[in-house]
PDB file of N, CA and C in Angstrom:
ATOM      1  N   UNK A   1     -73.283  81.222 -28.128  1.00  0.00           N
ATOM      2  CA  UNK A   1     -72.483  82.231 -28.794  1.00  0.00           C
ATOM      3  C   UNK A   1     -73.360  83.130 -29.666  1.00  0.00           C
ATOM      4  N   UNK A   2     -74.138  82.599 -30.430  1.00  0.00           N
ATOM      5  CA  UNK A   2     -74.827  83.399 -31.304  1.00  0.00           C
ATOM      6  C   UNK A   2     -75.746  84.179 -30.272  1.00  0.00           C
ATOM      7  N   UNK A   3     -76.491  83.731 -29.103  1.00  0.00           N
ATOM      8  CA  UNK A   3     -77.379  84.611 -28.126  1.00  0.00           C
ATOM      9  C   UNK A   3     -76.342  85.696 -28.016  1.00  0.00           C
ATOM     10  N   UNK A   4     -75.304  85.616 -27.774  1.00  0.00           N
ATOM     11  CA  UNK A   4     -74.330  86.624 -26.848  1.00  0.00           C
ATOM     12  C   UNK A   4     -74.186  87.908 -28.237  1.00  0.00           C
ATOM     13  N   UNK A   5     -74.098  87.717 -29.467  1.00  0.00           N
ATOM     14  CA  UNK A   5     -74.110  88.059 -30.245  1.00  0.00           C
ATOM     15  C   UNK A   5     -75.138  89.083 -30.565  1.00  0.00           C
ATOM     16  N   UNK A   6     -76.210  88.328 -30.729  1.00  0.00           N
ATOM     17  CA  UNK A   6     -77.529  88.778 -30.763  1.00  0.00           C
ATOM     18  C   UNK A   6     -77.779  89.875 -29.803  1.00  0.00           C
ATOM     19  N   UNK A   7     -77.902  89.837 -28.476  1.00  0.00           N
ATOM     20  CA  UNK A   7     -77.711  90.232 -27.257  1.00  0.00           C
ATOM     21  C   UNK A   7     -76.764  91.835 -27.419  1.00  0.00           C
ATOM     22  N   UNK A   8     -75.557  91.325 -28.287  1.00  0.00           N
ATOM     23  CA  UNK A   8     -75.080  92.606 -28.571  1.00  0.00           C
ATOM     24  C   UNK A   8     -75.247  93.730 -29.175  1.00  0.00           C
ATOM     25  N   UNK A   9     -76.302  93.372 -30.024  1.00  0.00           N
ATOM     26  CA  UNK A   9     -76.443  94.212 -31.019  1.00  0.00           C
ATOM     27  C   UNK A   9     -77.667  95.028 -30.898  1.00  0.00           C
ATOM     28  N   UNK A  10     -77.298  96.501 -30.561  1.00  0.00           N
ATOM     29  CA  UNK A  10     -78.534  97.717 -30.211  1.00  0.00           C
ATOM     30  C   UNK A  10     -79.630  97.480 -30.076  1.00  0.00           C
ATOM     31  N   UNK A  11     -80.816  97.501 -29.506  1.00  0.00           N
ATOM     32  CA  UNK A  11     -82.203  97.169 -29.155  1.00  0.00           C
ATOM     33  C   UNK A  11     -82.643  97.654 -30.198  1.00  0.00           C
ATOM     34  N   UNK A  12     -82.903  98.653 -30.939  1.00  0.00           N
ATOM     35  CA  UNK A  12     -83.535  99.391 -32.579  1.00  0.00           C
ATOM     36  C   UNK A  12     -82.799  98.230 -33.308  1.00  0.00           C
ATOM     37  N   UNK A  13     -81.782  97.957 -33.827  1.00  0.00           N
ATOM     38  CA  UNK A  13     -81.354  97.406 -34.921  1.00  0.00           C
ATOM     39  C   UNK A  13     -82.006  96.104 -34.638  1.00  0.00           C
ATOM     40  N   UNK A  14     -82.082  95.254 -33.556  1.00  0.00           N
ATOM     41  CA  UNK A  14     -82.731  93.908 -33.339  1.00  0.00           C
ATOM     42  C   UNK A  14     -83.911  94.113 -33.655  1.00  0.00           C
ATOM     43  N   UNK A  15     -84.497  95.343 -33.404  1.00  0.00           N
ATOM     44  CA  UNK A  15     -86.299  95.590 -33.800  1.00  0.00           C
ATOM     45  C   UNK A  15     -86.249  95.575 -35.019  1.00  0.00           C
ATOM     46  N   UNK A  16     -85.362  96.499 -35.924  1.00  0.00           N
ATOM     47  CA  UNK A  16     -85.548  96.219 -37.155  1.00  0.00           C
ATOM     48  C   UNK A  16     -85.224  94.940 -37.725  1.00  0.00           C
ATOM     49  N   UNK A  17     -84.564  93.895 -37.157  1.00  0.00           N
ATOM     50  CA  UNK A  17     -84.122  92.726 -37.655  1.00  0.00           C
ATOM     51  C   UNK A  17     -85.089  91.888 -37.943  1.00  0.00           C
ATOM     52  N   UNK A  18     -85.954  92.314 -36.557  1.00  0.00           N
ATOM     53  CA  UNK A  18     -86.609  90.654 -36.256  1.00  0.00           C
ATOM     54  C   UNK A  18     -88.143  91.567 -37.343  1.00  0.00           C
ATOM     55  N   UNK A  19     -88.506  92.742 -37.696  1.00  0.00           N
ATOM     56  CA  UNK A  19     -89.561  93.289 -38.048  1.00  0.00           C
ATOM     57  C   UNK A  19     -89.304  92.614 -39.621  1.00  0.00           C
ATOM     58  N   UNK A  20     -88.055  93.006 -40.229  1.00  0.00           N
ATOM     59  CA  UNK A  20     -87.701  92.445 -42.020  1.00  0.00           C
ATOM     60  C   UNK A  20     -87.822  91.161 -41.403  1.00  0.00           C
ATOM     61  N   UNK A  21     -87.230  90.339 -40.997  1.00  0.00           N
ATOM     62  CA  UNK A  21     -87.266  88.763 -41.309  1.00  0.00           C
ATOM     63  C   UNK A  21     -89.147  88.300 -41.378  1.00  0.00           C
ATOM     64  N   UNK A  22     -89.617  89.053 -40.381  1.00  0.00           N
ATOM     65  CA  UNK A  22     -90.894  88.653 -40.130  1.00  0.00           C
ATOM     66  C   UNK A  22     -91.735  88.867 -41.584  1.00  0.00           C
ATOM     67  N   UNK A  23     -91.668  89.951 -41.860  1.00  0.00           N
ATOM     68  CA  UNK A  23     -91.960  90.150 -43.349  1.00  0.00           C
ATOM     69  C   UNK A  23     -91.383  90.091 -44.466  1.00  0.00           C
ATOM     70  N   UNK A  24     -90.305  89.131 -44.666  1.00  0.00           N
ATOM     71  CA  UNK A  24     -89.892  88.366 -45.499  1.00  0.00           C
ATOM     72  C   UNK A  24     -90.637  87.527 -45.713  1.00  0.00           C
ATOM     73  N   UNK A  25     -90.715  86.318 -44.220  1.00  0.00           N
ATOM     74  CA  UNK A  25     -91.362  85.338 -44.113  1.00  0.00           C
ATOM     75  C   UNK A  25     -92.747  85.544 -44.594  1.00  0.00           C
ATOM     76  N   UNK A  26     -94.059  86.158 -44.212  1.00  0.00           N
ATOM     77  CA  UNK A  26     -94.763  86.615 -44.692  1.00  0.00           C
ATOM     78  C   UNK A  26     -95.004  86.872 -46.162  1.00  0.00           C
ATOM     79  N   UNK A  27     -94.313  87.430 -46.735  1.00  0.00           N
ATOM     80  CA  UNK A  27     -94.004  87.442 -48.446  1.00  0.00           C
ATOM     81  C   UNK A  27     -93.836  86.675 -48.620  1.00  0.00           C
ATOM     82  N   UNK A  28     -93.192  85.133 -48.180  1.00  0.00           N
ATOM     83  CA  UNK A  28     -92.731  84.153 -48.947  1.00  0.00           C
ATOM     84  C   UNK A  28     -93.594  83.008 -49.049  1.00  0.00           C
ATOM     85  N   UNK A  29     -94.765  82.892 -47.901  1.00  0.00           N
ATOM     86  CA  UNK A  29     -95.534  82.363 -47.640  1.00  0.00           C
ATOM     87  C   UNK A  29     -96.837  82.806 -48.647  1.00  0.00           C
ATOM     88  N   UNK A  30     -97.106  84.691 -48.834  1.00  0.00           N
ATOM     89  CA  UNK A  30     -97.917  85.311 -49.633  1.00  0.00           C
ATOM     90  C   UNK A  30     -97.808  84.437 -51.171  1.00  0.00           C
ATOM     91  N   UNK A  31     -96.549  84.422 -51.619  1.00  0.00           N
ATOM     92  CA  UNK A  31     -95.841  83.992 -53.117  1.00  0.00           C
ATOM     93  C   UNK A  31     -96.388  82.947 -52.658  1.00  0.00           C
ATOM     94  N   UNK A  32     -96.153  81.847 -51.876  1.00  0.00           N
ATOM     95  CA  UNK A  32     -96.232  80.488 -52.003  1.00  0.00           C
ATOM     96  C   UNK A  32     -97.949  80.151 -53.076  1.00  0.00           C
ATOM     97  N   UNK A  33     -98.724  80.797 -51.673  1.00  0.00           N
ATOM     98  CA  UNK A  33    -100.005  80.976 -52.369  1.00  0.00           C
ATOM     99  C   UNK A  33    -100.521  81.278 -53.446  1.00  0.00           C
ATOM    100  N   UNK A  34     -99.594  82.238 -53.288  1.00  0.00           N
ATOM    101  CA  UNK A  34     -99.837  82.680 -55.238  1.00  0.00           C
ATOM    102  C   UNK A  34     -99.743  81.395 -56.382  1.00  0.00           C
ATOM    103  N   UNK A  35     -98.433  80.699 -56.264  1.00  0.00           N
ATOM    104  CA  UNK A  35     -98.264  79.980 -56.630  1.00  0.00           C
ATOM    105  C   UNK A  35     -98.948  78.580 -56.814  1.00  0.00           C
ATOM    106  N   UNK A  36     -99.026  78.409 -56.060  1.00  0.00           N
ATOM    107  CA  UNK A  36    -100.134  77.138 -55.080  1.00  0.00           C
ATOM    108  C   UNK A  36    -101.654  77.088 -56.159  1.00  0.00           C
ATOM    109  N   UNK A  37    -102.211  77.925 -55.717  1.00  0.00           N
ATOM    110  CA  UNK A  37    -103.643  78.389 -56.305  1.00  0.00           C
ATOM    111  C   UNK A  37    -103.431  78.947 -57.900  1.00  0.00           C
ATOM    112  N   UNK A  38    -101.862  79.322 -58.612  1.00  0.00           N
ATOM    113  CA  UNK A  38    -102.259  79.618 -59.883  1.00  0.00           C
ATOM    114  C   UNK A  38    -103.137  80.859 -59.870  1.00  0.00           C
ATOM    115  N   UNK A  39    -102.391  81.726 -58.945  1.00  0.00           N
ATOM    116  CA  UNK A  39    -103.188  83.237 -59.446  1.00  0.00           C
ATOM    117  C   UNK A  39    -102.506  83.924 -60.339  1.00  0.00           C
ATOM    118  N   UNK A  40    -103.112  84.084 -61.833  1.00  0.00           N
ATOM    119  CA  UNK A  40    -102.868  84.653 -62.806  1.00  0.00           C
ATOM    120  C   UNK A  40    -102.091  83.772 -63.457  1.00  0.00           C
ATOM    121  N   UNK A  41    -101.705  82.999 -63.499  1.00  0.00           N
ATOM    122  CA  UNK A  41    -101.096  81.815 -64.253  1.00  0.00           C
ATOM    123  C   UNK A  41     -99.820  81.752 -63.672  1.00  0.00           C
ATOM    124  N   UNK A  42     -99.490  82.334 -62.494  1.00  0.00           N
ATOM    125  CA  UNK A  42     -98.361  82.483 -62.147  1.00  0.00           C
ATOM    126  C   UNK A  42     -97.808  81.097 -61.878  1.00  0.00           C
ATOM    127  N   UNK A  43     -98.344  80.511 -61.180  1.00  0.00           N
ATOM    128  CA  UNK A  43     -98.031  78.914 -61.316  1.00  0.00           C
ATOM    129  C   UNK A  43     -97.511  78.316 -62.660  1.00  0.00           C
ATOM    130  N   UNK A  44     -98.015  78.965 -63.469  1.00  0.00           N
ATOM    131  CA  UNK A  44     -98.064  77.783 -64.784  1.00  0.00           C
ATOM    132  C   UNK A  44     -96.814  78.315 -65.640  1.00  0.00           C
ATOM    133  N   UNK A  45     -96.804  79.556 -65.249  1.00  0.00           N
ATOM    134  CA  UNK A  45     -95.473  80.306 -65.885  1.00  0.00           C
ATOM    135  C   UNK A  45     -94.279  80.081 -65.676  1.00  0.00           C
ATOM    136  N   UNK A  46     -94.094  80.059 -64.528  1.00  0.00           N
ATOM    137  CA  UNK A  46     -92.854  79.638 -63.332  1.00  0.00           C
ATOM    138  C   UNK A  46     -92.179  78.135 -63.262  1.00  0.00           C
ATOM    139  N   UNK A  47     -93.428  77.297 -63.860  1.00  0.00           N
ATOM    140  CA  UNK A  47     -93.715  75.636 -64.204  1.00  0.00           C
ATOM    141  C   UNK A  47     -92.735  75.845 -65.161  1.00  0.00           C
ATOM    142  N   UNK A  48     -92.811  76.359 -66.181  1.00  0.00           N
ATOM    143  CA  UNK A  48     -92.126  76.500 -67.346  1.00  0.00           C
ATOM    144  C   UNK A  48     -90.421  76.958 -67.990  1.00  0.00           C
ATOM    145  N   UNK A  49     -90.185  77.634 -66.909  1.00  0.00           N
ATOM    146  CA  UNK A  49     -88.864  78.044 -66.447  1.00  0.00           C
ATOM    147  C   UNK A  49     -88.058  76.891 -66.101  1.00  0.00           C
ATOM    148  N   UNK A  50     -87.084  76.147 -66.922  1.00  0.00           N
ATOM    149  CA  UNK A  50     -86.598  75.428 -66.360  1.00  0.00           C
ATOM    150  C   UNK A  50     -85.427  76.054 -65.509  1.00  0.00           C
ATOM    151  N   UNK A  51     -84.700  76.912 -65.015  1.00  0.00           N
ATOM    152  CA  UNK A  51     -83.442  77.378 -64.542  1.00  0.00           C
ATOM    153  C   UNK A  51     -83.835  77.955 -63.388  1.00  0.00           C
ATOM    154  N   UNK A  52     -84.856  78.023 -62.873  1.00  0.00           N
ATOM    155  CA  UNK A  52     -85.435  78.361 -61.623  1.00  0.00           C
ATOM    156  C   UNK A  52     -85.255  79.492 -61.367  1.00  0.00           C
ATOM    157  N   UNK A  53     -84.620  80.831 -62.447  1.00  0.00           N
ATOM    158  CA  UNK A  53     -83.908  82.194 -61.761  1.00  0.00           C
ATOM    159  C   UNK A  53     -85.563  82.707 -61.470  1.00  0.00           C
ATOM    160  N   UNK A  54     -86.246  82.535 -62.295  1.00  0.00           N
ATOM    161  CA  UNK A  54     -87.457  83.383 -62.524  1.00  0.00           C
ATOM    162  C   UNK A  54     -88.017  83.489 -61.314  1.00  0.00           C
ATOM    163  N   UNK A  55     -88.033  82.309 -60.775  1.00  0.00           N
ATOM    164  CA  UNK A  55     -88.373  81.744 -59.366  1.00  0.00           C
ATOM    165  C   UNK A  55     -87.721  82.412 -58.490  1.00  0.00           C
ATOM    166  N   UNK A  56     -86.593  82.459 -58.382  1.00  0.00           N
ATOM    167  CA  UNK A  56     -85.524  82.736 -57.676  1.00  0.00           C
ATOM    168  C   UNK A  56     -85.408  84.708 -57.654  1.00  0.00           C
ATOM    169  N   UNK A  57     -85.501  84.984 -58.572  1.00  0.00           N
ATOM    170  CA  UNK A  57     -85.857  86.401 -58.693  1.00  0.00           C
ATOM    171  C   UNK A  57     -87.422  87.215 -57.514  1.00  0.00           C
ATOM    172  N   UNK A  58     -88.307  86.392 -58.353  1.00  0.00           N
ATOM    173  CA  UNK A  58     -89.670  86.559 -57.631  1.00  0.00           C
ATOM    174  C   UNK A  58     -89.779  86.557 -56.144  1.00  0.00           C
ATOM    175  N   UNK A  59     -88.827  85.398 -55.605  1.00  0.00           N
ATOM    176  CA  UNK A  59     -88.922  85.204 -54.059  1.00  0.00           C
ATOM    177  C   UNK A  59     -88.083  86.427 -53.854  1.00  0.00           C
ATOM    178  N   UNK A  60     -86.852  87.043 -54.005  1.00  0.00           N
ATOM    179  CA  UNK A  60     -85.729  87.705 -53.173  1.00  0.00           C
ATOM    180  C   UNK A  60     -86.935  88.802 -53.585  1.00  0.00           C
ATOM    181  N   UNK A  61     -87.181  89.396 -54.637  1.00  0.00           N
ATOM    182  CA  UNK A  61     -87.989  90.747 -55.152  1.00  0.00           C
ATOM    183  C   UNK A  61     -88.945  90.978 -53.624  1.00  0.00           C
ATOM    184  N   UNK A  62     -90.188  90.015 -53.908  1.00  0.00           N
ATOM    185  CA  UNK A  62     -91.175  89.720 -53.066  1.00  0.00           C
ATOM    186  C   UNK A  62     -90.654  89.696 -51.545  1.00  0.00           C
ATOM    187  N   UNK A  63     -89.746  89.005 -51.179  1.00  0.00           N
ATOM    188  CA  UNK A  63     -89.425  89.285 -49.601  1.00  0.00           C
ATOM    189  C   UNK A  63     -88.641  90.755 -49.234  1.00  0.00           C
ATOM    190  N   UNK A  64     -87.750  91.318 -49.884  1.00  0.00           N
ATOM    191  CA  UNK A  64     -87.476  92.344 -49.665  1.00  0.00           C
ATOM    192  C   UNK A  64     -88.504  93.584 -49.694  1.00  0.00           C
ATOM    193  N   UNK A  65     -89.577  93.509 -50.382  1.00  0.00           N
ATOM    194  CA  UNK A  65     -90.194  94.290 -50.216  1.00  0.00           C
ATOM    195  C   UNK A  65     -91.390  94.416 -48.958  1.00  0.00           C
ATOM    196  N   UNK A  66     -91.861  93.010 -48.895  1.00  0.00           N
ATOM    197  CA  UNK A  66     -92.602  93.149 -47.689  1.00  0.00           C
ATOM    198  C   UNK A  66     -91.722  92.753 -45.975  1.00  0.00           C
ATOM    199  N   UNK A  67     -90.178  92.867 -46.427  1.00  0.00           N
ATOM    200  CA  UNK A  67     -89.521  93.279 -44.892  1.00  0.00           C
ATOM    201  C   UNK A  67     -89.660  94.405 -44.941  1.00  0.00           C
ATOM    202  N   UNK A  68     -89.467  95.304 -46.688  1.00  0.00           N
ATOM    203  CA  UNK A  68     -89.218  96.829 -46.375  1.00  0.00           C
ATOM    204  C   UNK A  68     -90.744  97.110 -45.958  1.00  0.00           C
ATOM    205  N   UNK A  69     -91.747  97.039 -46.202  1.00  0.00           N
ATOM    206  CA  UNK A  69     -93.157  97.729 -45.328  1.00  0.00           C
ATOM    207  C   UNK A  69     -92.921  97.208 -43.809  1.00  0.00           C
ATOM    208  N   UNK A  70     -92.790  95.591 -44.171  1.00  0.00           N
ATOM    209  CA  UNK A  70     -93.133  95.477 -42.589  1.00  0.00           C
ATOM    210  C   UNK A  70     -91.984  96.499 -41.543  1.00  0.00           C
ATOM    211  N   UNK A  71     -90.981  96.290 -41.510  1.00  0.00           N
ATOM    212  CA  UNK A  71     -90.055  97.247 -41.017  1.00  0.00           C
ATOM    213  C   UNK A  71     -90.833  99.099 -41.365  1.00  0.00           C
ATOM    214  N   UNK A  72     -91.452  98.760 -42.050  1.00  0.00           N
ATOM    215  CA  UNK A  72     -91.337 101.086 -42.069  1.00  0.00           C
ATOM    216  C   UNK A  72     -92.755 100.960 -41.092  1.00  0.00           C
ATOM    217  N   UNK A  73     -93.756  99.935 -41.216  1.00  0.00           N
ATOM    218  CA  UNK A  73     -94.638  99.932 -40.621  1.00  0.00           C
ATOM    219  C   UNK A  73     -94.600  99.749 -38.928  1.00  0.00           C
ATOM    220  N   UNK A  74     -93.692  99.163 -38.605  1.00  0.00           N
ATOM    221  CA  UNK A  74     -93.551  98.742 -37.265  1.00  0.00           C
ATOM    222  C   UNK A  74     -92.371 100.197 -37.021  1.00  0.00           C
ATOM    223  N   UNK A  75     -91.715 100.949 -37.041  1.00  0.00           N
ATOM    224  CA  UNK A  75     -90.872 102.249 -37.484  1.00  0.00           C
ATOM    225  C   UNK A  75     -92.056 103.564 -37.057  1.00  0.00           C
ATOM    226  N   UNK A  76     -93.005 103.377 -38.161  1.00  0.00           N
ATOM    227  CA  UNK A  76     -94.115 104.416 -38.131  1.00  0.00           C
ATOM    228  C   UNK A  76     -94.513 104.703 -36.411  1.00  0.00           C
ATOM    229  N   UNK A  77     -94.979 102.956 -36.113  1.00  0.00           N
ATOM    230  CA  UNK A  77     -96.018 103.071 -35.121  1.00  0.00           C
ATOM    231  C   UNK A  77     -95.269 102.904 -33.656  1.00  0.00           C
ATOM    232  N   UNK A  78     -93.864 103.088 -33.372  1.00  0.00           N
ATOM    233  CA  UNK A  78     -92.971 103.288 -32.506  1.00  0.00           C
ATOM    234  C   UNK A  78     -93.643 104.114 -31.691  1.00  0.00           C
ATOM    235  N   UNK A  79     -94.057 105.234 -32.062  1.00  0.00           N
ATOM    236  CA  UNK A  79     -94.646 106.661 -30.925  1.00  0.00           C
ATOM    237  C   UNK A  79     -95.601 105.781 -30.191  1.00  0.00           C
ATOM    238  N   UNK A  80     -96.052 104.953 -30.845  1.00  0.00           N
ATOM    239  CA  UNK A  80     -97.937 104.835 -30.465  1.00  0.00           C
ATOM    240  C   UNK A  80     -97.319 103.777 -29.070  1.00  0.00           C
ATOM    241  N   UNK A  81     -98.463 103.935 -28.022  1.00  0.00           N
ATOM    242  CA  UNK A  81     -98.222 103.343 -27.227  1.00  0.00           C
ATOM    243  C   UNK A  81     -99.619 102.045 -26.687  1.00  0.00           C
TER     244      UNK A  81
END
């Protein structure tokens, strides 16, 4: 059901779908690292937050923005063959 779905929905809009999720993922994995390694104390800051929004903020911020490049980037280079 969900293929048939999927399947339905315009060939551009699926490009743009699968282009944001991809660079979501990407961002979220980028943050992880960040985190991970303590670049800029970001680790240690975030440690400190007990209510997790801070966290929770950072990830939605961070993935929306690198779906929005990855999507304008894969958009841009449409002509190119």
């Amino acid at each position: 059901m969900l293929r048939r779905w999927w399947m339905s929905l315009p060939k551009l809009i699926r490009f743009m779908l699968v282009h944001i999720a991809n660079g979501m993922a990407i961002g979220c994995v980028f943050l992880l690292v960040l985190i991970h390694w303590d670049v800029g104390g970001l680790g240690t800051v975030l440690a400190r937050d007990h209510s997790g929004l801070a966290t929770l903020v950072l990830f939605v911020q961070t993935a929306l923005t690198f779906g929005a490049v990855s999507m304008g980037v894969a958009v841009m280079n449409l002509g190119d063959d």
